[in-house]
PDB file of N, CA and C in Angstrom:
ATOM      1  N   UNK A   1      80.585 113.487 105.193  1.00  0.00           N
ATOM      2  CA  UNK A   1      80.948 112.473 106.153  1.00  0.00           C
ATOM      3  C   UNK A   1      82.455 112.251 106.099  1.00  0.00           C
ATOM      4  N   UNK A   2      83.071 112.422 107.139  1.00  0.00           N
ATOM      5  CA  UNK A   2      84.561 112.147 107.133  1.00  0.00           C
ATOM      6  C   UNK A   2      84.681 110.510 107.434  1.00  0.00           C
ATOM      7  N   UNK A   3      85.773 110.198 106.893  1.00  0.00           N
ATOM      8  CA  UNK A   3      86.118 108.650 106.504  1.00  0.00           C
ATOM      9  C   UNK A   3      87.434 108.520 107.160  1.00  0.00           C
ATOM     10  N   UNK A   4      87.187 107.606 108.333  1.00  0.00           N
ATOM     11  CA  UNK A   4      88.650 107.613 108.583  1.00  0.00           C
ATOM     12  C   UNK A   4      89.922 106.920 107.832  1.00  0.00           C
ATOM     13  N   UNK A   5      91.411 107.342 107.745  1.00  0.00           N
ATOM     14  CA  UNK A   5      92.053 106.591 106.822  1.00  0.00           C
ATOM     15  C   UNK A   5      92.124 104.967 107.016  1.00  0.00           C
ATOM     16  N   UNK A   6      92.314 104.699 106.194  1.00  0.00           N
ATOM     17  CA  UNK A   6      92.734 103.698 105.816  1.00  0.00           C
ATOM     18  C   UNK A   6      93.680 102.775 106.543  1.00  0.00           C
ATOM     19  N   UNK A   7      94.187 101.864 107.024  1.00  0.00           N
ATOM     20  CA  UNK A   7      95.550 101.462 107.184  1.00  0.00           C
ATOM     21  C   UNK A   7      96.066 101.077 105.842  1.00  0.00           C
ATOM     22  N   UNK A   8      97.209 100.991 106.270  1.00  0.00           N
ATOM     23  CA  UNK A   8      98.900 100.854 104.854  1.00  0.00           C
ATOM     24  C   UNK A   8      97.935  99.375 104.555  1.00  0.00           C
ATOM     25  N   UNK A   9      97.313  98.307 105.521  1.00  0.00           N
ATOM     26  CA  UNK A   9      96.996  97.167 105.057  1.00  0.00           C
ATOM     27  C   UNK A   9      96.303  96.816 104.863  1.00  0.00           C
ATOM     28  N   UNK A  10      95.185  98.221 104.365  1.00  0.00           N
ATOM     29  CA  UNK A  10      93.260  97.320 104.358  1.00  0.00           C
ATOM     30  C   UNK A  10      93.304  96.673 103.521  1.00  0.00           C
ATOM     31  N   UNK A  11      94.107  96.347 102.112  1.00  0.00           N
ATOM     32  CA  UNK A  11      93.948  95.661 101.173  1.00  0.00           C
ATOM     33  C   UNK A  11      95.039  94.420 100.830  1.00  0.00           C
ATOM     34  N   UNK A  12      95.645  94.068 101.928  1.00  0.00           N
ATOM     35  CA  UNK A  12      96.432  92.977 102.273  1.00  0.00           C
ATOM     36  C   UNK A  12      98.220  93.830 102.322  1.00  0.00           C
ATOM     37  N   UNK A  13      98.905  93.233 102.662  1.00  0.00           N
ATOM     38  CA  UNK A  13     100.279  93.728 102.748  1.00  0.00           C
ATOM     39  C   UNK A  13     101.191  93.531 101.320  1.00  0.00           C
ATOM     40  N   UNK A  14     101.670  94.726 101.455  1.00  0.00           N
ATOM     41  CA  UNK A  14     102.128  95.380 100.061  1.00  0.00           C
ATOM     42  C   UNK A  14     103.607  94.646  99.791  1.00  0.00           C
ATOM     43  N   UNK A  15     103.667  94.641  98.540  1.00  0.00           N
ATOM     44  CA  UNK A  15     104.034  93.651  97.650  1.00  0.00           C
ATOM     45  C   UNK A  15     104.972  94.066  96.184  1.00  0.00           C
ATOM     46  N   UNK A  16     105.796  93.584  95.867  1.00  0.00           N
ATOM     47  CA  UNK A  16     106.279  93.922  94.910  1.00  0.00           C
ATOM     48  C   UNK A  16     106.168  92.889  93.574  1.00  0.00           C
ATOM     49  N   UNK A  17     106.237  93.119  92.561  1.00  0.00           N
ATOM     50  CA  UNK A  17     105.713  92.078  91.625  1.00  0.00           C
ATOM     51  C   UNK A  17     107.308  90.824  91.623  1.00  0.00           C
ATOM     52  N   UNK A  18     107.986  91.380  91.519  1.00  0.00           N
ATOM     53  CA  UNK A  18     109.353  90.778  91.012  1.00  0.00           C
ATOM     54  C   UNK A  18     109.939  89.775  92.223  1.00  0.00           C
ATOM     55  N   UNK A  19     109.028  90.062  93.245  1.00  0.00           N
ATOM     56  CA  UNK A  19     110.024  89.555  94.541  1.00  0.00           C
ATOM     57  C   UNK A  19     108.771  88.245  94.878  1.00  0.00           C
ATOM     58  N   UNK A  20     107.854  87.873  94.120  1.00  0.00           N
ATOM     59  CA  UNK A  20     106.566  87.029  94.579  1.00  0.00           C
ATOM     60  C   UNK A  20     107.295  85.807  93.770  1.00  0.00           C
ATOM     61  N   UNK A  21     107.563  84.552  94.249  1.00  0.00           N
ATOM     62  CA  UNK A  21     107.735  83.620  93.532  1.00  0.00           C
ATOM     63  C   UNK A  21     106.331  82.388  92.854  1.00  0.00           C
ATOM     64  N   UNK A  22     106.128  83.373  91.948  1.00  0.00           N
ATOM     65  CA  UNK A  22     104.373  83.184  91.122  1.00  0.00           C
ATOM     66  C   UNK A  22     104.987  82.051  90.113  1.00  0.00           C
ATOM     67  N   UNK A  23     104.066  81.463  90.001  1.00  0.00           N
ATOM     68  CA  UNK A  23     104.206  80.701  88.706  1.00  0.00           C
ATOM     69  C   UNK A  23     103.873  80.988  87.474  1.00  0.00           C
ATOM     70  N   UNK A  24     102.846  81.980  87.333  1.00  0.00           N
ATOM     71  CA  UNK A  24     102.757  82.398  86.258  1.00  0.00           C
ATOM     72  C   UNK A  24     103.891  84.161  86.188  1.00  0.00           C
ATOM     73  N   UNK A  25     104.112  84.473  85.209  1.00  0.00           N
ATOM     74  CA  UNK A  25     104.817  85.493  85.477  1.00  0.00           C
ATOM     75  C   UNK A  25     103.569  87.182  85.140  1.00  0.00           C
ATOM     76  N   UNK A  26     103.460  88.035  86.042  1.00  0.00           N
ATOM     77  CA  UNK A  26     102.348  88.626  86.158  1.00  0.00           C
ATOM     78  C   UNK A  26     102.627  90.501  85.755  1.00  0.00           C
ATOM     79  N   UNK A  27     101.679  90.567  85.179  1.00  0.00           N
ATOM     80  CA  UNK A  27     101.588  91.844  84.778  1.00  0.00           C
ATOM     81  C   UNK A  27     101.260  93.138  85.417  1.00  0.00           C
ATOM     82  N   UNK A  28     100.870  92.966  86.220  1.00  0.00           N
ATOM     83  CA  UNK A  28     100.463  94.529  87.082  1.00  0.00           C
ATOM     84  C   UNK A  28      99.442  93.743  87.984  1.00  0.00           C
ATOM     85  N   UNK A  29      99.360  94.772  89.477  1.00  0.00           N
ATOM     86  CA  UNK A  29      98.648  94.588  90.139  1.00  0.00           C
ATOM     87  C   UNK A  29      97.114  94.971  89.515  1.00  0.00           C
ATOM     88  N   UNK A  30      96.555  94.037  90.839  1.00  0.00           N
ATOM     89  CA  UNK A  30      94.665  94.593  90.665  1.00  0.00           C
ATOM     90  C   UNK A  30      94.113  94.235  91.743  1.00  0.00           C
ATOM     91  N   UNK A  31      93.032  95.244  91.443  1.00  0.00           N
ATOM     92  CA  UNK A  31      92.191  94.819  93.111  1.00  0.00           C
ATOM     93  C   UNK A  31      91.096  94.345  92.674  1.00  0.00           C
ATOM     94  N   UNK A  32      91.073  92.940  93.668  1.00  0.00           N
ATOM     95  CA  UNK A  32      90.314  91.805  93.596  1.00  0.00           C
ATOM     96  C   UNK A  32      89.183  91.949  94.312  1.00  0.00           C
ATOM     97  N   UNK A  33      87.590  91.707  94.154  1.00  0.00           N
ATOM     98  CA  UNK A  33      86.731  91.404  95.142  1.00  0.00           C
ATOM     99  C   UNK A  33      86.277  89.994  95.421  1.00  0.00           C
ATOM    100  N   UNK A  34      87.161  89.788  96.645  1.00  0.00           N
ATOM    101  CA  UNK A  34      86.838  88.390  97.440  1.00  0.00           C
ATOM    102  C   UNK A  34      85.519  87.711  97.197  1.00  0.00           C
ATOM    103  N   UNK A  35      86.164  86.382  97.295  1.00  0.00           N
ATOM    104  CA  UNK A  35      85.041  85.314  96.676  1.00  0.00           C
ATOM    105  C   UNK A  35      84.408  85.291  95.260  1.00  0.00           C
ATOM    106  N   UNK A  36      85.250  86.167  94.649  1.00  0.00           N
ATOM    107  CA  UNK A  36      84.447  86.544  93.009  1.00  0.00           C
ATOM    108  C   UNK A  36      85.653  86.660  92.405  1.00  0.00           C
ATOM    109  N   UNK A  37      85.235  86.746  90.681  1.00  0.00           N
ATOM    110  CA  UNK A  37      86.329  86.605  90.230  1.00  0.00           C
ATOM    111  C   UNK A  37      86.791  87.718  89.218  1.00  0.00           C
ATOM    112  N   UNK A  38      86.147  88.941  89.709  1.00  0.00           N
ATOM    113  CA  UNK A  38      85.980  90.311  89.884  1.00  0.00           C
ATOM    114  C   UNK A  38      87.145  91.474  89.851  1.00  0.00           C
ATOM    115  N   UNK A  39      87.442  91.894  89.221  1.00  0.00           N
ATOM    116  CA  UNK A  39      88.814  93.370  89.101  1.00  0.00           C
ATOM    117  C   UNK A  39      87.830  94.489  89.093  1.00  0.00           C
ATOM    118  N   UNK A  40      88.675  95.299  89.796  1.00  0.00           N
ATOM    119  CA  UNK A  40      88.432  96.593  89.782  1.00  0.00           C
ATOM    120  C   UNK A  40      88.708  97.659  88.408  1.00  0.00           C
ATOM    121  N   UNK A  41      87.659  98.014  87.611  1.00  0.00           N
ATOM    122  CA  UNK A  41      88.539  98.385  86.297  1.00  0.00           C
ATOM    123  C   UNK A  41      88.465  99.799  86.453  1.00  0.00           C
ATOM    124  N   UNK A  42      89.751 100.203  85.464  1.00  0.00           N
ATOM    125  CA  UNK A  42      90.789 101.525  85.873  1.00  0.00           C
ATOM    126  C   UNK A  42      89.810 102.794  85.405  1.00  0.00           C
ATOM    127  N   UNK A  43      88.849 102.241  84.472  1.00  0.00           N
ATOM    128  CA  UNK A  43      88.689 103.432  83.647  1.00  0.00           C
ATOM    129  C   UNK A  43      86.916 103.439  84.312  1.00  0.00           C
ATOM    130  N   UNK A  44      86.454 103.075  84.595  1.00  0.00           N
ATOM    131  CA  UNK A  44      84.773 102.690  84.989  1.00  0.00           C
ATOM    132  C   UNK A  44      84.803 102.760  86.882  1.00  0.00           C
ATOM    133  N   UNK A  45      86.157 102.240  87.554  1.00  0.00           N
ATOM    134  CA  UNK A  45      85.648 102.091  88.705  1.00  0.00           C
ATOM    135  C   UNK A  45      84.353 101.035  89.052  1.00  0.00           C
ATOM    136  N   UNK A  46      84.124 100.612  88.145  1.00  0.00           N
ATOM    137  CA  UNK A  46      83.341  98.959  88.529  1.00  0.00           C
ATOM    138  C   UNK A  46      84.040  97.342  88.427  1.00  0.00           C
ATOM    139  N   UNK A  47      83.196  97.064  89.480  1.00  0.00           N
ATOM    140  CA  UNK A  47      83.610  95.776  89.197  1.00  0.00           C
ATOM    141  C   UNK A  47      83.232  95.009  88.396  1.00  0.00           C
ATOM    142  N   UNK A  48      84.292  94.024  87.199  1.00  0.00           N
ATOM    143  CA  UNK A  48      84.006  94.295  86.411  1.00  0.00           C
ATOM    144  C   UNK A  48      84.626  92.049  86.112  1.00  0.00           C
ATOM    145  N   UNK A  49      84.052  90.939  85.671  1.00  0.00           N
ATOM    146  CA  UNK A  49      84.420  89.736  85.695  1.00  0.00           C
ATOM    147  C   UNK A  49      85.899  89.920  84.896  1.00  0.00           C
ATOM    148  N   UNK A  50      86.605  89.143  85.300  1.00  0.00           N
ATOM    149  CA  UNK A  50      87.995  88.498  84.440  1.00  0.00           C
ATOM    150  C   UNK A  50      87.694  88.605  82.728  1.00  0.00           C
ATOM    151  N   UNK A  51      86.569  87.611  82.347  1.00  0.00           N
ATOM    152  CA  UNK A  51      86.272  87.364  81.355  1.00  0.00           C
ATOM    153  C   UNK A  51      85.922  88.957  80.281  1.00  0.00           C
ATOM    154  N   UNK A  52      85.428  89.915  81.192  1.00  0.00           N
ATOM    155  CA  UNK A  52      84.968  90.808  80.660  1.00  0.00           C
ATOM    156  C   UNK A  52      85.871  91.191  79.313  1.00  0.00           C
ATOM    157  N   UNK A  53      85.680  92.295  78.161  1.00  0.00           N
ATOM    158  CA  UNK A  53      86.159  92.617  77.503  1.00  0.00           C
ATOM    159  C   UNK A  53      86.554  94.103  77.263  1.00  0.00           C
ATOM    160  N   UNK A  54      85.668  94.391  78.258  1.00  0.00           N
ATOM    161  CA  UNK A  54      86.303  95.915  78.576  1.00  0.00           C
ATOM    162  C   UNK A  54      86.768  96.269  79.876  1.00  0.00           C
ATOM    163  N   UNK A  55      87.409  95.038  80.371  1.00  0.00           N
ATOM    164  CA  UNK A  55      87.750  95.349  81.496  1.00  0.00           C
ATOM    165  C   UNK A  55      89.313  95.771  81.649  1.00  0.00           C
ATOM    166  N   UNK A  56      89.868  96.726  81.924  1.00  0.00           N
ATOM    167  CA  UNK A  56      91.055  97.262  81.994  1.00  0.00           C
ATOM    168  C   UNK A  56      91.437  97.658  83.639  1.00  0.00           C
ATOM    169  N   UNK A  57      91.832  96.014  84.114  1.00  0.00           N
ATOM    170  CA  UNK A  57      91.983  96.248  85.645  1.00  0.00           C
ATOM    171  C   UNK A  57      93.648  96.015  86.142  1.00  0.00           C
ATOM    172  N   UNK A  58      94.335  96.107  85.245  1.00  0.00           N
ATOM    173  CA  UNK A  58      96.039  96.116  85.695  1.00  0.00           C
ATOM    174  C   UNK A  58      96.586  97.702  86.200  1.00  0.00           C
ATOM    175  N   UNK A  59      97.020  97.433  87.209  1.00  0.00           N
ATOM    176  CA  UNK A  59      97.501  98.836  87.813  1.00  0.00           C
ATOM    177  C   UNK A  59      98.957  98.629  87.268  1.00  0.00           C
ATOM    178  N   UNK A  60      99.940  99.808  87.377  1.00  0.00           N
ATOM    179  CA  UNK A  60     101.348  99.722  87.383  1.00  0.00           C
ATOM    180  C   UNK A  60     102.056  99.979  88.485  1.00  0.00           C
ATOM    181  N   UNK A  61     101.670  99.755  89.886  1.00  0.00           N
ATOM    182  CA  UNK A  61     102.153  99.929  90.894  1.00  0.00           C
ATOM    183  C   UNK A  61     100.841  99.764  92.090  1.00  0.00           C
ATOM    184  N   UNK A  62     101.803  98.857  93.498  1.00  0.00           N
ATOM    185  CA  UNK A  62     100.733  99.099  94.238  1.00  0.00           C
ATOM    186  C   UNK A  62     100.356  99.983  94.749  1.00  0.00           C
ATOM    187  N   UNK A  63     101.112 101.046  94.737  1.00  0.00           N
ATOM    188  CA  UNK A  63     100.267 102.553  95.287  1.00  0.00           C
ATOM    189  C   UNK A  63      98.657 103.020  94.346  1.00  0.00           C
ATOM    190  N   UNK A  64      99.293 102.816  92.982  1.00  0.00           N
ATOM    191  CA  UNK A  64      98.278 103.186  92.238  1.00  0.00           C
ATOM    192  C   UNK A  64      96.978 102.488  92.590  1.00  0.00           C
ATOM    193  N   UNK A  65      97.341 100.506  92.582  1.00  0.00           N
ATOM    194  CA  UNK A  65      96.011  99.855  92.774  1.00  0.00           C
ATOM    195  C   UNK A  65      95.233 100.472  94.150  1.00  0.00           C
ATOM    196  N   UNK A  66      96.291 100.958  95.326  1.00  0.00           N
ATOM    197  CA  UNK A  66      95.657 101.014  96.400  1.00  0.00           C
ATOM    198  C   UNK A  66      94.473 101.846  96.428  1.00  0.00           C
ATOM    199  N   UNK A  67      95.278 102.987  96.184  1.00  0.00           N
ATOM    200  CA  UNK A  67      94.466 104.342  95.904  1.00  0.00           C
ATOM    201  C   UNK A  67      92.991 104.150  94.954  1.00  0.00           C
ATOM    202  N   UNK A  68      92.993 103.612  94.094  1.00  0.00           N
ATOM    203  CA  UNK A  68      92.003 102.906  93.231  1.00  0.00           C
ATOM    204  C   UNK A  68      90.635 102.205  94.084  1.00  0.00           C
ATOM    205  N   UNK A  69      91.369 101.155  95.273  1.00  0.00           N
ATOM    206  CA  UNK A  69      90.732 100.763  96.040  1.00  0.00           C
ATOM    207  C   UNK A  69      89.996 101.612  97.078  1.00  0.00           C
ATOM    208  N   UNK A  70      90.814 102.282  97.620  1.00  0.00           N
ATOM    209  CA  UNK A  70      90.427 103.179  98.300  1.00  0.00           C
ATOM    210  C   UNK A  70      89.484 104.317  98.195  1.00  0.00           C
ATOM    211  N   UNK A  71      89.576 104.585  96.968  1.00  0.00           N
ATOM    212  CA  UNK A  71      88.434 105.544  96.050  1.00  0.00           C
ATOM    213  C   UNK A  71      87.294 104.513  96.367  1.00  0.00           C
ATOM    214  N   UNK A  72      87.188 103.497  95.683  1.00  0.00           N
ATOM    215  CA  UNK A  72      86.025 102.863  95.628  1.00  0.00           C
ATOM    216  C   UNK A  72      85.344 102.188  97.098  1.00  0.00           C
ATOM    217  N   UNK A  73      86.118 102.170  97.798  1.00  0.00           N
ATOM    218  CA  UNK A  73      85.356 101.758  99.313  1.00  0.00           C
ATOM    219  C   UNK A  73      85.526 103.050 100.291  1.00  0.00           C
ATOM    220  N   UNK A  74      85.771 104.434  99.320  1.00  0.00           N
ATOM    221  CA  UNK A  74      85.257 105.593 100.231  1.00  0.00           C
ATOM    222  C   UNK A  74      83.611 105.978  99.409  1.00  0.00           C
ATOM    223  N   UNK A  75      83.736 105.463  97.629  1.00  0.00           N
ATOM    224  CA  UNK A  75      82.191 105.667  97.764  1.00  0.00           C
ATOM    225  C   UNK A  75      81.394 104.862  97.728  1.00  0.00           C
ATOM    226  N   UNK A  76      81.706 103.328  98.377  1.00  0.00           N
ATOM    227  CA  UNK A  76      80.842 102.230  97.975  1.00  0.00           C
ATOM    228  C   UNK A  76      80.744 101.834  99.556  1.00  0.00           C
ATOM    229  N   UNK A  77      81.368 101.950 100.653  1.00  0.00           N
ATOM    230  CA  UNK A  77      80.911 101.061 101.738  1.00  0.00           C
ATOM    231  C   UNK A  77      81.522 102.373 102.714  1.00  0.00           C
ATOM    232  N   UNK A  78      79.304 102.044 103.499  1.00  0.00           N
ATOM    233  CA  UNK A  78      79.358 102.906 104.632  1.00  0.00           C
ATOM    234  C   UNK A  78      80.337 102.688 105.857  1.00  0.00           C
ATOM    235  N   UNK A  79      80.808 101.421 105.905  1.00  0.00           N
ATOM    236  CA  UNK A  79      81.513 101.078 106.937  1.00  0.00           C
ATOM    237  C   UNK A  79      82.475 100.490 106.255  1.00  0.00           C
ATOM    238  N   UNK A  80      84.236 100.710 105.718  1.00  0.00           N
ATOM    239  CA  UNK A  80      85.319 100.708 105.583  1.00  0.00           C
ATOM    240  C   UNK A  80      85.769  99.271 105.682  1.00  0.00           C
ATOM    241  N   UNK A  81      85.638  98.767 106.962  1.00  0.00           N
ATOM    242  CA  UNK A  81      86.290  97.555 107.689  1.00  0.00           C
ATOM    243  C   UNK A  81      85.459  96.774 106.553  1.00  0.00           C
ATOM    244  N   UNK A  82      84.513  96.766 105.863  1.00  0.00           N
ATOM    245  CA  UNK A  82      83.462  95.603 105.471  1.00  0.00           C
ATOM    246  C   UNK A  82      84.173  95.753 103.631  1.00  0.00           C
ATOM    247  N   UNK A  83      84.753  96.268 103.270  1.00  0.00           N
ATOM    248  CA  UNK A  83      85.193  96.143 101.649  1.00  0.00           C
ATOM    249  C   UNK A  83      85.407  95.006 100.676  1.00  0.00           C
ATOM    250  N   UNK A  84      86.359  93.760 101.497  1.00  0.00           N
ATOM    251  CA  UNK A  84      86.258  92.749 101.239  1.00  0.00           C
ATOM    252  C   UNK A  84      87.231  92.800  99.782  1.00  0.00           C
ATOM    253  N   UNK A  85      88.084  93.621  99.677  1.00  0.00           N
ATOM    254  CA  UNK A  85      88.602  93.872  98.433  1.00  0.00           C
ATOM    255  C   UNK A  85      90.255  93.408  98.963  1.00  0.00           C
ATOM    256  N   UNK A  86      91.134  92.760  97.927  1.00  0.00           N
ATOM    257  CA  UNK A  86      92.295  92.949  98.046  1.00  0.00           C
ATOM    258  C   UNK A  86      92.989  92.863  96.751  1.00  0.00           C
ATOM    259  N   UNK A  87      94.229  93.735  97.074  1.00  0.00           N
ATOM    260  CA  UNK A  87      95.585  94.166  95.934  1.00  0.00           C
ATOM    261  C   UNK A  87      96.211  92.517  95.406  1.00  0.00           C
ATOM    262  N   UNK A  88      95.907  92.313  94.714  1.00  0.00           N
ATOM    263  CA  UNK A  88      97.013  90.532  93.870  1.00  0.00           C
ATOM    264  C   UNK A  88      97.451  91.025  92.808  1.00  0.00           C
ATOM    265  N   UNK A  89      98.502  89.618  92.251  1.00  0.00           N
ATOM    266  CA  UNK A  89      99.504  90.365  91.164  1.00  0.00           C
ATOM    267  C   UNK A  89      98.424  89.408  89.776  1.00  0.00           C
ATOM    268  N   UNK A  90      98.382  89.515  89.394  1.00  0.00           N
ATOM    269  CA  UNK A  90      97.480  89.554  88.186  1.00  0.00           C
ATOM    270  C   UNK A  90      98.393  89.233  86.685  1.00  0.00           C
ATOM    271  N   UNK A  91      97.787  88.851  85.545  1.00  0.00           N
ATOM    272  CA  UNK A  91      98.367  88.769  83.955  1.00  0.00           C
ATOM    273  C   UNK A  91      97.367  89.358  83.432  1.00  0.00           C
ATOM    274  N   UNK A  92      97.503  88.569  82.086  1.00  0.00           N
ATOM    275  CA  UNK A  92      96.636  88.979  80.984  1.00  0.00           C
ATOM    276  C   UNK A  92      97.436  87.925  80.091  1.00  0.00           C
ATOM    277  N   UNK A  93      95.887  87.252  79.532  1.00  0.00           N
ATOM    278  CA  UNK A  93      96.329  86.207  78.458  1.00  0.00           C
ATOM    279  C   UNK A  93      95.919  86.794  76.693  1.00  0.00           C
ATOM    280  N   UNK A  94      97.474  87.248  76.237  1.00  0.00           N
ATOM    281  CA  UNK A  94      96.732  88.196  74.931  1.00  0.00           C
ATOM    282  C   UNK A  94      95.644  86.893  74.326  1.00  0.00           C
ATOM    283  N   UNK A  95      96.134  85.920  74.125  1.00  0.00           N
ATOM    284  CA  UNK A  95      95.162  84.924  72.843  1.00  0.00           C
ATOM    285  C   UNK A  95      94.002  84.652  73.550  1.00  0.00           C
ATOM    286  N   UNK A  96      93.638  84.601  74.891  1.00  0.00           N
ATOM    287  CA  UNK A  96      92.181  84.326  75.361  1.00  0.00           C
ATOM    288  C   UNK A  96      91.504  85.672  75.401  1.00  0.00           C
ATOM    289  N   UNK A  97      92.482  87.026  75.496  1.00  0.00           N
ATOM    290  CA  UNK A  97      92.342  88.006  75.890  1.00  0.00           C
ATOM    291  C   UNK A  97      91.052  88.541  77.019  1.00  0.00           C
ATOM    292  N   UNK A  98      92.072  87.793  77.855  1.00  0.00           N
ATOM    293  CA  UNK A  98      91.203  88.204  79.641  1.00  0.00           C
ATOM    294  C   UNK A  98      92.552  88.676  80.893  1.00  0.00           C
ATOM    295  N   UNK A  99      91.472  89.061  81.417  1.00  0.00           N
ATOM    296  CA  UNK A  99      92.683  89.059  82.763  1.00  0.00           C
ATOM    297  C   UNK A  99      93.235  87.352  83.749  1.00  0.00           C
ATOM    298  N   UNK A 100      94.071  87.303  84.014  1.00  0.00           N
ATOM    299  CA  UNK A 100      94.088  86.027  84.869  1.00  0.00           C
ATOM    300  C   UNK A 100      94.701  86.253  86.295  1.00  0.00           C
ATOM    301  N   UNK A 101      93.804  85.825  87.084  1.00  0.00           N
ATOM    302  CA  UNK A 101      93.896  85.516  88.580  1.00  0.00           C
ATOM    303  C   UNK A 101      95.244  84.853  88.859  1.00  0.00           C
ATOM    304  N   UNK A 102      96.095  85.247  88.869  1.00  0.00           N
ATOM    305  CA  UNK A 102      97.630  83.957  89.412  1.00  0.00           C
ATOM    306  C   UNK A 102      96.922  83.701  90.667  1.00  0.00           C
ATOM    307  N   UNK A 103      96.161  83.581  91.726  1.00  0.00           N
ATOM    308  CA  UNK A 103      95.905  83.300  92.543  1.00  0.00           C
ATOM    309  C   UNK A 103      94.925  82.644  92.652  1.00  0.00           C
ATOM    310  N   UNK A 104      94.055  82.839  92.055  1.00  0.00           N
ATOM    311  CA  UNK A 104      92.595  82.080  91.856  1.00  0.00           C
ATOM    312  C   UNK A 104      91.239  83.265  92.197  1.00  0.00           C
ATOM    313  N   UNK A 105      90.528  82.707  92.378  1.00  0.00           N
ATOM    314  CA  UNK A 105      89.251  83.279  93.626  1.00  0.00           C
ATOM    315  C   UNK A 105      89.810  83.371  94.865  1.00  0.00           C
ATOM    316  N   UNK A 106      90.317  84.252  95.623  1.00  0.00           N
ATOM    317  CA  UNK A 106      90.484  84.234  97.213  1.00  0.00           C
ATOM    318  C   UNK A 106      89.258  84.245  97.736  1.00  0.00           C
ATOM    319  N   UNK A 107      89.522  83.729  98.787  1.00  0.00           N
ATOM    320  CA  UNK A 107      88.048  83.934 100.030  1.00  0.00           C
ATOM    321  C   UNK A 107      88.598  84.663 100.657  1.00  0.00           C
ATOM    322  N   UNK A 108      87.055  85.449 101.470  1.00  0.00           N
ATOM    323  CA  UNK A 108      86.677  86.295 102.731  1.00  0.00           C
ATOM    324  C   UNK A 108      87.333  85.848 103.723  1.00  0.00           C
ATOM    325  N   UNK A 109      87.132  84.942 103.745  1.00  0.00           N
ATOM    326  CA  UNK A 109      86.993  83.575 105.152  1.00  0.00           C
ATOM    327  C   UNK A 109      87.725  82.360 104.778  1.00  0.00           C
ATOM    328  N   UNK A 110      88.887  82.448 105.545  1.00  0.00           N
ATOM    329  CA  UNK A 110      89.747  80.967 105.859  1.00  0.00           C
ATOM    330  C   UNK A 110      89.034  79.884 105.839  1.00  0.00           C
TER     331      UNK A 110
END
């Protein structure tokens, strides 16, 4: 089945870490699944909670997270437009040792 590409923005508009005026100061991108509090992890390709402990969902660039994304909603969703996934800038708290949302839970829906 051919998949058509992507746009530059299925996963929100691209971003540089240094130029986001975040309050927390953030470690690498990750791709988020909306309404959850969910990363995409690097080494499994599942989605995988914040809290998790084997979750290794920091990218080092947004090309990398994209592509990541993109892998996973060419083999997870028959229809593209419906992914529901987006690229945020992300931490990691060594002493709780989790990932942290600088953004929170995003929603689907405004």
């Amino acid at each position: 089945m051919d998949i058509p590409p992507l746009p530059v923005d299925a996963f929100g508009d691209r971003f540089t870490l240094d130029e986001l005026p975040l309050a927390r100061a953030p470690a690498g991108y990750a791709v988020q699944m909306l309404d959850t509090d969910k990363l995409l992890d690097r080494l499994s390709g599942a989605f995988l909670p914040v809290r998790s402990e084997q979750l290794n969902g920091l990218f080092d660039s947004f090309d990398a997270a994209y592509a990541a994304a993109r892998i996973w909603v060419e083999s997870h969703c028959p229809n593209p437009d419906d992914h529901r996934l987006a690229i945020v800038p992300a931490s990691f708290d060594h002493l709780l040792k989790r990932h942290v949302l600088i953004y929170g839970v995003l929603c689907g829906q405004p």
